[in-house]
N, C-alpha and C. Protein backbone atom coordinates (compact mmCIF):
# COMPACT_ATOMS: atom_id res chain seq x y z
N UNK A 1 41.03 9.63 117.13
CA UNK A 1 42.35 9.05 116.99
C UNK A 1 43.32 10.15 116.57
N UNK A 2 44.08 10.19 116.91
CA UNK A 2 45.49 11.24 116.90
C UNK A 2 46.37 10.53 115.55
N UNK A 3 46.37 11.77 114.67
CA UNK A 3 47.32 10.83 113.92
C UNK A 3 48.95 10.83 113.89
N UNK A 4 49.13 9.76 113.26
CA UNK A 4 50.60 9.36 114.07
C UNK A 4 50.40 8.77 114.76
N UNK A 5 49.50 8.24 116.12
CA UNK A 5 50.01 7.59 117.22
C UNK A 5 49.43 6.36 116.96
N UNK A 6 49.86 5.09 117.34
CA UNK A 6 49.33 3.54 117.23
C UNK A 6 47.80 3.64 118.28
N UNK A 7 47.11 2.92 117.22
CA UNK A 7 45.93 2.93 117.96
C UNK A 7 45.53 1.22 118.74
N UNK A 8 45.35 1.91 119.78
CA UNK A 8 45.42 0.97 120.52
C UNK A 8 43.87 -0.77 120.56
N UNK A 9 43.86 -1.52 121.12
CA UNK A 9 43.25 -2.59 120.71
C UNK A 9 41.78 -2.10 121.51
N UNK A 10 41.73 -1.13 122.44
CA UNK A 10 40.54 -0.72 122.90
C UNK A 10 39.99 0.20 121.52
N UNK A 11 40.89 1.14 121.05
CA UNK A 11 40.63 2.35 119.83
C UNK A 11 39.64 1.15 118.85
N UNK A 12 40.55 -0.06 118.12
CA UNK A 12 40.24 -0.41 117.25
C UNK A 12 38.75 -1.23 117.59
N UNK A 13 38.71 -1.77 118.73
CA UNK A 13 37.41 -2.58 119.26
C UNK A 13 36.43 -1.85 119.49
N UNK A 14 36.69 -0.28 119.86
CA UNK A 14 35.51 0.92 119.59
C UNK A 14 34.92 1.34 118.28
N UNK A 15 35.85 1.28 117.61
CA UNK A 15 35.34 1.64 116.02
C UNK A 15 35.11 0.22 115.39
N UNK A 16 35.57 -0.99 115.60
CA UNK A 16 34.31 -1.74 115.46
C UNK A 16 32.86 -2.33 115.09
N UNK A 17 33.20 -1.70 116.94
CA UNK A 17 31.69 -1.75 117.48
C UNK A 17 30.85 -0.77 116.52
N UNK A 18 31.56 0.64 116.54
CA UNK A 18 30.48 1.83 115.60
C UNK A 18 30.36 1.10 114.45
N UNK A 19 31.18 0.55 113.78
CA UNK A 19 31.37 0.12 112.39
C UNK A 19 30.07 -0.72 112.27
N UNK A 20 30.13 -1.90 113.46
CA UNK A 20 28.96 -3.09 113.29
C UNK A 20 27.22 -1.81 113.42
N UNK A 21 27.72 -1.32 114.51
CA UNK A 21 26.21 -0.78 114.25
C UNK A 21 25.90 0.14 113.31
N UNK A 22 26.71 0.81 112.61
CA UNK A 22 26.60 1.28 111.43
C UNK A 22 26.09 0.71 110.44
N UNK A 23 26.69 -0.33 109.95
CA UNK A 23 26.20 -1.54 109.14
C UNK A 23 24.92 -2.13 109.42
N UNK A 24 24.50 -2.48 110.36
CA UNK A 24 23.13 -2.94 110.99
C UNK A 24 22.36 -1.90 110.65
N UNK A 25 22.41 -0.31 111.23
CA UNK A 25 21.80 0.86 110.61
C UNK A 25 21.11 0.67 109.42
N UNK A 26 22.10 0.69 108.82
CA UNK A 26 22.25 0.91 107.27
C UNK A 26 21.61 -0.07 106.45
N UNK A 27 21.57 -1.14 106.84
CA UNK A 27 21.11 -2.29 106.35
C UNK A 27 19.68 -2.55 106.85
N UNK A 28 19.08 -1.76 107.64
CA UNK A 28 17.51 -1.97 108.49
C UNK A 28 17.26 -0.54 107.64
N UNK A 29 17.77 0.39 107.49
CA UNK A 29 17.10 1.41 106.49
C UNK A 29 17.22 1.40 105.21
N UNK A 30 18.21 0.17 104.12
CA UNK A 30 18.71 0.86 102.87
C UNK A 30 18.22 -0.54 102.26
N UNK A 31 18.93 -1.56 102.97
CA UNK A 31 18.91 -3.12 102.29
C UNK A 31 17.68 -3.72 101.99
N UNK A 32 17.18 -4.12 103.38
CA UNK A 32 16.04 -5.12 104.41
C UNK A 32 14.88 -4.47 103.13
N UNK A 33 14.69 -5.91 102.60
CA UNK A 33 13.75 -5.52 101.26
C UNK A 33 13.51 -4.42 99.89
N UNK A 34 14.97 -4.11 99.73
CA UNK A 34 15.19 -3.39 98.68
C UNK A 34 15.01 -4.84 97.49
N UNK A 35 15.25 -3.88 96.33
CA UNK A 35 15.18 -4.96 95.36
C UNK A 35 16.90 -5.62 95.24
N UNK A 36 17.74 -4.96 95.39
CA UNK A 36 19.23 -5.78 96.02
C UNK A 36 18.93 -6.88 96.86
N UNK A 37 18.55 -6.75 97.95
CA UNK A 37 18.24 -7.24 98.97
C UNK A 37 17.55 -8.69 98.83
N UNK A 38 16.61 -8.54 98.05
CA UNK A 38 15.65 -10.15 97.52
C UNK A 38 16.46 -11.15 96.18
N UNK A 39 17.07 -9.75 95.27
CA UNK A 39 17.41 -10.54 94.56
C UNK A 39 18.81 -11.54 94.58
N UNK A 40 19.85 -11.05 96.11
CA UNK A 40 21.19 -11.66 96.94
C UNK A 40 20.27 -12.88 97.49
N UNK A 41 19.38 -12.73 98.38
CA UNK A 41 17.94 -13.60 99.06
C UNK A 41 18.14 -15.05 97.95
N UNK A 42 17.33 -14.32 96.93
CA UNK A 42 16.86 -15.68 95.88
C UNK A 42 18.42 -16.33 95.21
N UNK A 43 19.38 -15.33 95.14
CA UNK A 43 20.38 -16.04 94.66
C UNK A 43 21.44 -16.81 95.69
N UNK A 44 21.05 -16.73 96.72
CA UNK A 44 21.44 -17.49 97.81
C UNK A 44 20.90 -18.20 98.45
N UNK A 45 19.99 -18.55 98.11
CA UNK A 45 18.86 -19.48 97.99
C UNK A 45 18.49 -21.00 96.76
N UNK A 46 18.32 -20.42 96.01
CA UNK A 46 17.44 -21.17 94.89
C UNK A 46 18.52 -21.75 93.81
N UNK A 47 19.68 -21.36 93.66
CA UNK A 47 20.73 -22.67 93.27
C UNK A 47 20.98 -23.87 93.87
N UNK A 48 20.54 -23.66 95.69
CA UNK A 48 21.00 -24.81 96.09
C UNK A 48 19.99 -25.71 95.51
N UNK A 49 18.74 -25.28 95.83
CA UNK A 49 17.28 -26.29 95.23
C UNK A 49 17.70 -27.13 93.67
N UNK A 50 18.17 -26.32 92.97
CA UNK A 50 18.69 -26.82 91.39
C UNK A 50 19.51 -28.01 91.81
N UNK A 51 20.64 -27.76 92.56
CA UNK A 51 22.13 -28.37 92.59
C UNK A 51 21.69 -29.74 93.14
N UNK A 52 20.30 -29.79 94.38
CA UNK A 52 20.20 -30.88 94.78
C UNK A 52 19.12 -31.96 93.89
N UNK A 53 18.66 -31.20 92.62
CA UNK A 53 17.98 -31.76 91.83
C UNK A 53 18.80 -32.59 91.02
N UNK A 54 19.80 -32.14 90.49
CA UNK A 54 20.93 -32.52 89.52
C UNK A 54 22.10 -32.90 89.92
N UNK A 55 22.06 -32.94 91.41
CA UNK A 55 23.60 -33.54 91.99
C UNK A 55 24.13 -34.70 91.59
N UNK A 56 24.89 -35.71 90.79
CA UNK A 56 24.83 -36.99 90.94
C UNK A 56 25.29 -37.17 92.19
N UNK A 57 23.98 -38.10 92.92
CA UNK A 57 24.23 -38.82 94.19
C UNK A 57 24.56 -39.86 94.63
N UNK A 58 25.34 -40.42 93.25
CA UNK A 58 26.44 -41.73 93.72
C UNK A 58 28.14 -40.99 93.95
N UNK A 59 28.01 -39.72 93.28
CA UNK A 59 29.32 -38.66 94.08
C UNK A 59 29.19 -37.54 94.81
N UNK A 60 27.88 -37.58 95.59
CA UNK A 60 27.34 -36.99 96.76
C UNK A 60 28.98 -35.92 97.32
N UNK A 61 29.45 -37.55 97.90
CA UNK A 61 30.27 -36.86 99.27
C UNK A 61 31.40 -36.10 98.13
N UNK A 62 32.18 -36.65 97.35
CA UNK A 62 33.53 -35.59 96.51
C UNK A 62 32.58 -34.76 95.99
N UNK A 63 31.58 -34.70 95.61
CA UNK A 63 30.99 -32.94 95.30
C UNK A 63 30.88 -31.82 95.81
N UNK A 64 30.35 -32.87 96.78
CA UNK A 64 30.20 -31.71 98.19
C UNK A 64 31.93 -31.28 98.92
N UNK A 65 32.25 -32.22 98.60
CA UNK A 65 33.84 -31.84 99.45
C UNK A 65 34.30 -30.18 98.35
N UNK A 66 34.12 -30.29 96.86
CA UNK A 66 34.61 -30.19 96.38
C UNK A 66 33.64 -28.56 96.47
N UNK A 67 32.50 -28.66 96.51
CA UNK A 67 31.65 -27.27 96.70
C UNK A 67 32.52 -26.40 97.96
N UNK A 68 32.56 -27.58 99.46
CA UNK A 68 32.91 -26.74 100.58
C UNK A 68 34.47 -26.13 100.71
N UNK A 69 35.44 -26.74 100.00
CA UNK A 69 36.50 -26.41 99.84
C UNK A 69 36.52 -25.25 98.93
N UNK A 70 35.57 -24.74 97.70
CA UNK A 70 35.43 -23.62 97.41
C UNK A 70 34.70 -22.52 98.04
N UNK A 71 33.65 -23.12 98.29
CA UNK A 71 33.30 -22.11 99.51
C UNK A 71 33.99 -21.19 100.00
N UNK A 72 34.78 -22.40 100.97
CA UNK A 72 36.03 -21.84 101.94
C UNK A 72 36.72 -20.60 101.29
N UNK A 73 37.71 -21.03 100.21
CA UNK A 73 38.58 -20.39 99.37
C UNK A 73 38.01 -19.30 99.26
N UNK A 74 36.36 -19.05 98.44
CA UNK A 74 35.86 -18.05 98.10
C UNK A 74 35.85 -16.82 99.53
N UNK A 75 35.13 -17.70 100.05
CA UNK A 75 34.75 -16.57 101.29
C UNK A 75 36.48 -15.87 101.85
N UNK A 76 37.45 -16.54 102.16
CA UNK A 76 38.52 -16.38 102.59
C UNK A 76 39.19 -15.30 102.14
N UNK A 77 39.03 -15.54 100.31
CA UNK A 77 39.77 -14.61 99.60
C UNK A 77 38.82 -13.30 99.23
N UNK A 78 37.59 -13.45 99.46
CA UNK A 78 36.30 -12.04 99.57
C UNK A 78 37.02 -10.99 101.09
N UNK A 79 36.87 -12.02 101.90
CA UNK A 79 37.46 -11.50 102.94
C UNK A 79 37.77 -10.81 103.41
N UNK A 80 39.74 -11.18 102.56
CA UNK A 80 40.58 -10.89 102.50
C UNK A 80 40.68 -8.88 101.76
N UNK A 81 40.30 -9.65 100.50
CA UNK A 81 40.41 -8.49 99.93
C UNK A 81 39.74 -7.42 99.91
N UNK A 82 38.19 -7.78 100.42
CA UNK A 82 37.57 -6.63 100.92
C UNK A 82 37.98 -5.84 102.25
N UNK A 83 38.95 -6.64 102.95
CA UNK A 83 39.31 -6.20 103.78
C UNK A 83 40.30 -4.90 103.66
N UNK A 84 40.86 -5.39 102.53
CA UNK A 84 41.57 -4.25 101.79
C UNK A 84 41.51 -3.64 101.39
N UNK A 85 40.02 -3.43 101.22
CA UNK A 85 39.34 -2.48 100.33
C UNK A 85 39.84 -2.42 98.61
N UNK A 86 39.92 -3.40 98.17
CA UNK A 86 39.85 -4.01 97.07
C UNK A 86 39.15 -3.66 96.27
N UNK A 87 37.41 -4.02 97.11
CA UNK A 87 36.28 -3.75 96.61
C UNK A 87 35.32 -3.54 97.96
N UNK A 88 34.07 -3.50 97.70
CA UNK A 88 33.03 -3.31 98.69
C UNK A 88 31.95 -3.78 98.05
N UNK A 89 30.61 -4.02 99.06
CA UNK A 89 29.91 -4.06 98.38
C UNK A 89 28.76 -3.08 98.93
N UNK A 90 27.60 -3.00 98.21
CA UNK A 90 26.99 -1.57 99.09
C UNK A 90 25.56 -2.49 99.40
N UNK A 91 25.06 -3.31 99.49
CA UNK A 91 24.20 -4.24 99.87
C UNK A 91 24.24 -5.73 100.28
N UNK A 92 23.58 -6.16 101.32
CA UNK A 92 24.36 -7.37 102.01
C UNK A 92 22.62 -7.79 102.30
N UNK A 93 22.82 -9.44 102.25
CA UNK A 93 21.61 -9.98 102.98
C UNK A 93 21.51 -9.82 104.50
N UNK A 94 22.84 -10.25 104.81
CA UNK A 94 22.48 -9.50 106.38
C UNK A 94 24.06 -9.08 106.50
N UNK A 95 23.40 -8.01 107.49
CA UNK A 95 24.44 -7.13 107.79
C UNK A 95 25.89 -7.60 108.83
N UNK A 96 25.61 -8.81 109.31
CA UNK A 96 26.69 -8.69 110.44
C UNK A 96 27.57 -9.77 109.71
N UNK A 97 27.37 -10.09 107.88
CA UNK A 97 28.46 -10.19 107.45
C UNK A 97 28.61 -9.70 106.16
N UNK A 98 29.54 -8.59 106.03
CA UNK A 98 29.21 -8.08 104.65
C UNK A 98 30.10 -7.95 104.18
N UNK A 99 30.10 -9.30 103.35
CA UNK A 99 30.51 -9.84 102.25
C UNK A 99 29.43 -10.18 101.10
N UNK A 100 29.85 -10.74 99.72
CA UNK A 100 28.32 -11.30 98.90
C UNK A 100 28.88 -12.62 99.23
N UNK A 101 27.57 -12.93 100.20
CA UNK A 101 27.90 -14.41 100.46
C UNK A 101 26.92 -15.19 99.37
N UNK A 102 25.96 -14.23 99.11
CA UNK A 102 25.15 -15.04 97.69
C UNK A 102 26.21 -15.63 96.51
N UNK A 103 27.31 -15.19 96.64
CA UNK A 103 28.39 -15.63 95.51
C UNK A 103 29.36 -16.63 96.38
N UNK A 104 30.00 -15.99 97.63
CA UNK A 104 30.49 -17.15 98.23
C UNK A 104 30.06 -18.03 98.68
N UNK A 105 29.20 -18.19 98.85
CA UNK A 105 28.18 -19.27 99.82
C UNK A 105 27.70 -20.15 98.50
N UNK A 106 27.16 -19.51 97.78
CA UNK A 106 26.40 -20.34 96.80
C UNK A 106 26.88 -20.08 95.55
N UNK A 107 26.93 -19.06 94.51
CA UNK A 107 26.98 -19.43 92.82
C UNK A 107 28.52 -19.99 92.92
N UNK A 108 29.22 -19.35 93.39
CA UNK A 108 30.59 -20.25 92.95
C UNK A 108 30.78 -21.60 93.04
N UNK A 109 30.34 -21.85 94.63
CA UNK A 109 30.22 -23.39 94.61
C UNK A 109 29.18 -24.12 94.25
N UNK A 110 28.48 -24.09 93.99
CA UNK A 110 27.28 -24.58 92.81
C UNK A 110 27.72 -24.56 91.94
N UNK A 111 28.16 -23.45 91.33
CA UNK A 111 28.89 -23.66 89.61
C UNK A 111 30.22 -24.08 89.22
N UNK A 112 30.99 -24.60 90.36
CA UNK A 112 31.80 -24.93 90.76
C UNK A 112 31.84 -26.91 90.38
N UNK A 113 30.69 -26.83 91.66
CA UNK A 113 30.02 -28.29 91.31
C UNK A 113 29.53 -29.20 90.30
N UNK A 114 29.49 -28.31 89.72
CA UNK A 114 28.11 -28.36 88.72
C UNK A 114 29.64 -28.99 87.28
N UNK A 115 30.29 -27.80 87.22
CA UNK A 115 31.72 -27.92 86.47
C UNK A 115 32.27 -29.30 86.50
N UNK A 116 32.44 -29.80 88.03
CA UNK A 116 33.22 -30.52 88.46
C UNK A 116 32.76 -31.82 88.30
N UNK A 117 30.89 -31.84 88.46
CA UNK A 117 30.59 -33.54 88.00
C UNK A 117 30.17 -33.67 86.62
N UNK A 118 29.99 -32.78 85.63
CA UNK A 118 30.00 -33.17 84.22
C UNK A 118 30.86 -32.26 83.56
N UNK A 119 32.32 -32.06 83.73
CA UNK A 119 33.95 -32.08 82.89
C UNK A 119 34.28 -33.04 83.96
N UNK A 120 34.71 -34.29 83.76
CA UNK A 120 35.58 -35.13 84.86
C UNK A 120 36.95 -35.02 84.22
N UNK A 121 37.48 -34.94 83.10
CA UNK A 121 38.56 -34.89 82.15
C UNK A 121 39.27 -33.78 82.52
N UNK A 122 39.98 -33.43 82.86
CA UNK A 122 41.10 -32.21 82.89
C UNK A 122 41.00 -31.20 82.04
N UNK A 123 41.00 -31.72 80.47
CA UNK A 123 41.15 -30.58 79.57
C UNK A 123 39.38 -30.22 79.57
N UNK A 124 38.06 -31.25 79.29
CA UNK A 124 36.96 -30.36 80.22
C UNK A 124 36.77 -29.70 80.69
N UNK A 125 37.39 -29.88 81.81
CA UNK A 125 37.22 -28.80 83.02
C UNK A 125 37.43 -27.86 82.75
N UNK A 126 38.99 -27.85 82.26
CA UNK A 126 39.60 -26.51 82.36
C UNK A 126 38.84 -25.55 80.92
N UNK A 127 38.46 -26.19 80.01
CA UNK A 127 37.21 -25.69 78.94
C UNK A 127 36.19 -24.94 80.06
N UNK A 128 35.54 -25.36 80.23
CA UNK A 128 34.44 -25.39 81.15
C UNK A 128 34.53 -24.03 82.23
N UNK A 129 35.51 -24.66 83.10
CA UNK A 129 35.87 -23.32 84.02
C UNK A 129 36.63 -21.86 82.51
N UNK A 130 36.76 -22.14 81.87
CA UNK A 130 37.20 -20.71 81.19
C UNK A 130 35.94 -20.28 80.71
N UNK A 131 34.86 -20.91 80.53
CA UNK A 131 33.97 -20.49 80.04
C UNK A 131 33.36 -19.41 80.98
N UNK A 132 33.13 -19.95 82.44
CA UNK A 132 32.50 -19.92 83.22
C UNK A 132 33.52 -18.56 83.89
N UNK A 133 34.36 -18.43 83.94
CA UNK A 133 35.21 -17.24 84.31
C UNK A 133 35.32 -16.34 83.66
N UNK A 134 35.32 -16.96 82.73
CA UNK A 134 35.12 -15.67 81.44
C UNK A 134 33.43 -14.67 81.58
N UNK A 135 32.66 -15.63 82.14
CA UNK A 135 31.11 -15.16 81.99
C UNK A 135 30.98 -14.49 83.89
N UNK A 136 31.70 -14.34 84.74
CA UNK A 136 31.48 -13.80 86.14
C UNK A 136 32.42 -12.65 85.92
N UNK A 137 33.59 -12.71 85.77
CA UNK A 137 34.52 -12.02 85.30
C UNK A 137 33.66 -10.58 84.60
N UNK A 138 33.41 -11.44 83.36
CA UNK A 138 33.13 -9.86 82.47
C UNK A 138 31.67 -9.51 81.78
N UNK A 139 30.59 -10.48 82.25
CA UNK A 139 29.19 -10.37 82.56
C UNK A 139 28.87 -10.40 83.90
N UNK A 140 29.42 -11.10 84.59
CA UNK A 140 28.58 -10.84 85.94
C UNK A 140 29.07 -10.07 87.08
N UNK A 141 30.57 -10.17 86.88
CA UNK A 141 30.62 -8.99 88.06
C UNK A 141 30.72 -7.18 87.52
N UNK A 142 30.44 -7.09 85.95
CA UNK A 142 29.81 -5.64 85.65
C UNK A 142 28.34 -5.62 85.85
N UNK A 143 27.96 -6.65 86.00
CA UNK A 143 25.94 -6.89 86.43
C UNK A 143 25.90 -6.40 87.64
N UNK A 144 26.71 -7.17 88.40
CA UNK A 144 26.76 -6.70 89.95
C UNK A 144 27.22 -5.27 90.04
N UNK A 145 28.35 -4.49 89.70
CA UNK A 145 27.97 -2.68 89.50
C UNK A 145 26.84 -2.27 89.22
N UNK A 146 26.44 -2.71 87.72
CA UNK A 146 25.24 -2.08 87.32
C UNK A 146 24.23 -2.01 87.99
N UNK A 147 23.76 -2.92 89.04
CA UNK A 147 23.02 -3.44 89.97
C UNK A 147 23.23 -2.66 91.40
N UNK A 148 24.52 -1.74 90.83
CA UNK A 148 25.16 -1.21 93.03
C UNK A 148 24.76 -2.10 93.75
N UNK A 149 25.48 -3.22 93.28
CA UNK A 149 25.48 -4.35 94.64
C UNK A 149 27.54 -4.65 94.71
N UNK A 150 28.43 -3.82 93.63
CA UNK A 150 29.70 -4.19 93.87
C UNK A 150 30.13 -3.36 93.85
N UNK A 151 30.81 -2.47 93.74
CA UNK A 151 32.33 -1.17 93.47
C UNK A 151 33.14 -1.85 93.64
N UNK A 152 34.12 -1.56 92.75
CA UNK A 152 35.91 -1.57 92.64
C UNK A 152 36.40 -0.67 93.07
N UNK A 153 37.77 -0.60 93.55
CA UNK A 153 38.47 0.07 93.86
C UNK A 153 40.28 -0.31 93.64
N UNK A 154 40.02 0.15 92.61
CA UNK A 154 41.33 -0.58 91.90
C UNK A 154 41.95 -1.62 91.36
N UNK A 155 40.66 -2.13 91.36
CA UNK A 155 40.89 -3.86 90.66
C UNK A 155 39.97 -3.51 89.43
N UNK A 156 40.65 -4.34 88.59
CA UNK A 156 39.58 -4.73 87.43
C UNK A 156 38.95 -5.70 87.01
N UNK A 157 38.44 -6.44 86.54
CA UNK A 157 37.60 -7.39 86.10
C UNK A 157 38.37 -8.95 85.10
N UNK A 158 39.33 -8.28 84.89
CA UNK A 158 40.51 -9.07 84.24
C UNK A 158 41.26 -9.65 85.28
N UNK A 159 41.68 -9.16 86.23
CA UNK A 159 42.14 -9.70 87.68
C UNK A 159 41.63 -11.01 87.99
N UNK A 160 40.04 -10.27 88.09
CA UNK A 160 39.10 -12.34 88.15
C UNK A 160 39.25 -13.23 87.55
N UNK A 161 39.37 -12.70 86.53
CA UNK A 161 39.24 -14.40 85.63
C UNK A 161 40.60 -15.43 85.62
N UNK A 162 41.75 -15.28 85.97
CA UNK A 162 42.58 -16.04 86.11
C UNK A 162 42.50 -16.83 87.56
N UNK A 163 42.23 -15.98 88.63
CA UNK A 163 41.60 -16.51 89.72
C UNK A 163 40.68 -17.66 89.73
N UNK A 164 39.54 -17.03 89.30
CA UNK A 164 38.33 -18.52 89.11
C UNK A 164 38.91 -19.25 88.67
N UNK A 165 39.90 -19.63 87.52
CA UNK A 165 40.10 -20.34 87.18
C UNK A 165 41.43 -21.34 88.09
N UNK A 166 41.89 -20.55 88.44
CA UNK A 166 43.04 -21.03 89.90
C UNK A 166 42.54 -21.70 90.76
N UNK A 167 41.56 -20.96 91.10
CA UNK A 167 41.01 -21.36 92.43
C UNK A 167 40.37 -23.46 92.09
N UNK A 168 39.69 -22.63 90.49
CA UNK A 168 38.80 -23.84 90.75
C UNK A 168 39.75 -25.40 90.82
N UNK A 169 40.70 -25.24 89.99
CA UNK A 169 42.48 -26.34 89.65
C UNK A 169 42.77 -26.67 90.81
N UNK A 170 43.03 -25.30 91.70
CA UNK A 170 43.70 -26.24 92.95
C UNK A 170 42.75 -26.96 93.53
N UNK A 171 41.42 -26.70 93.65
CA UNK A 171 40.27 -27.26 94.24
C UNK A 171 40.26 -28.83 93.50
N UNK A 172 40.16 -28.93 92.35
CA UNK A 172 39.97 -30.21 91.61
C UNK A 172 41.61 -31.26 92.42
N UNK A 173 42.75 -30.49 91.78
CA UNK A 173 43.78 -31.31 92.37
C UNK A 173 43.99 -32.27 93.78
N UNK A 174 43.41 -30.74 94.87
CA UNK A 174 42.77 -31.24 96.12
C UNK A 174 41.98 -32.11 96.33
N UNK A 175 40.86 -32.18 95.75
CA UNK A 175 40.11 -33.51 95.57
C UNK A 175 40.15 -34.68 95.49
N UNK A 176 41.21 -34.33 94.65
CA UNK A 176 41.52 -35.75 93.43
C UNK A 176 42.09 -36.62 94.56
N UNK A 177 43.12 -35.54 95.39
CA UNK A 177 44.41 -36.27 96.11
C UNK A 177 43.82 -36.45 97.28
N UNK A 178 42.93 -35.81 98.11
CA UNK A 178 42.13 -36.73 99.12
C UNK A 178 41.25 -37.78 99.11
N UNK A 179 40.83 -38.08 97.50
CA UNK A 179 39.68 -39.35 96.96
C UNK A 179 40.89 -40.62 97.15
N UNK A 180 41.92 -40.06 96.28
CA UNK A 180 42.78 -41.11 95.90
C UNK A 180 43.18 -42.03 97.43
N UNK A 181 43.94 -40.39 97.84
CA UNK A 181 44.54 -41.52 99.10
C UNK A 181 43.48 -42.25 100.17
N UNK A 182 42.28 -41.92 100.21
CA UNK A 182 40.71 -42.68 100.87
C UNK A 182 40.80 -43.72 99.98
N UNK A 183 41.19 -43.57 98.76
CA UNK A 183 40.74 -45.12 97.86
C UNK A 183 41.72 -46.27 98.64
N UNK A 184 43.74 -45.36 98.31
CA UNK A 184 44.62 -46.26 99.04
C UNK A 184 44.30 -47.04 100.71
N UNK A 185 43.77 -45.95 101.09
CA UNK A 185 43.44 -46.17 102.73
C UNK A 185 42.46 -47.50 103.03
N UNK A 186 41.51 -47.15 102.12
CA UNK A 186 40.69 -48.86 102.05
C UNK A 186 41.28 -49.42 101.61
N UNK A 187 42.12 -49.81 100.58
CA UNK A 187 42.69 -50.59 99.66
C UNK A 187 43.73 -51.75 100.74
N UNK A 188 44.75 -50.77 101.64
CA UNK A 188 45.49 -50.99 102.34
C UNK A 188 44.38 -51.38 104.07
N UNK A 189 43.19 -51.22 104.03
CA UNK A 189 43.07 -51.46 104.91
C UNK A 189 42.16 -52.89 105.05
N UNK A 190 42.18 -53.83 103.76
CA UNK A 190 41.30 -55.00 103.59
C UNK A 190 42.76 -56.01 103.53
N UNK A 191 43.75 -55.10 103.33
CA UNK A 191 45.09 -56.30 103.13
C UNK A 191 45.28 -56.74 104.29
């Protein structure tokens, strides 16, 4: 690439491509059964087994709404900002998406869930989620360095914790206001 000149949509779909097989590389020689590697595995794994032990399953479906809507958020805003190089991470369960989906996929929304069906109260919750932001924030995502499963790059760890806690509010609000108006919707639909 010439610098200065706009690189064109063939340039960027070539480096890519190197990029993806780079990553695949890298991940069949560095990852694929490292001890990183099993322990992203089991943690993307073995919460769900818990969550479906302890789910209450008379609020099955708003739990789950309420897990996949963080999900979403999570993965979106990992994304995002890794896209930006925000952060990185230097180990991935699999390579052709590398992000920690062991955190987006699963601990957030599991612990998310988990938050959401025993604090039902507002000021709960929001107890609850500070606890819980407070403990990813500034135990677990310095675990994840210590571990070289995260690097920063200009973010700090203080950044997170107002987030989790954002994220998880608008998520609850969202909830609330798609339960409600399903409640109105039957309500209005027996009249």
């Amino acid at each position: 690439m010439i610098i200065g000149s706009v690189p064109s949509h063939e340039m960027i779909f070539e480096l890519e491509k190197q990029l993806t097989h780079t990553r695949i590389e890298n991940w069949l020689k560095q990852d694929l059964f490292s001890f990183q590697w099993w322990l992203l595995l089991a943690v993307l794994i073995i919460p769900w087994f818990i969550w479906w032990r302890y789910v209450d399953k008379t609020r099955l479906t708003e739990i789950t709404l309420y897990g996949a809507i963080t999900l979403i958020l999570a993965a979106f805003l990992d994304a995002i900002l890794s896209e930006l190089v925000i952060w990185e991470y230097n180990h991935y369960v699999i390579p052709l998406w590398p992000r920690l989906i062991s955190a987006d996929f699963t601990l957030l929304p599991v612990t998310y869930m988990f938050i959401y069906q025993y604090f039902r109260q507002w000021k709960q919750f929001l107890l609850g989620m500070f606890v819980v932001s407070a403990l990813y924030s500034f135990v677990g995502e310095p675990l994840l360095i210590w571990l070289d499963i995260y690097k920063l790059h200009g973010w700090k760890h203080i950044y997170s914790f107002p987030i989790y806690i954002v994220m998880a509010v608008i998520v609850k609000w969202l909830v609330q206001r798609i339960i409600a108006h399903g409640k109105n919707t039957e309500v209005q639909s027996l009249d």
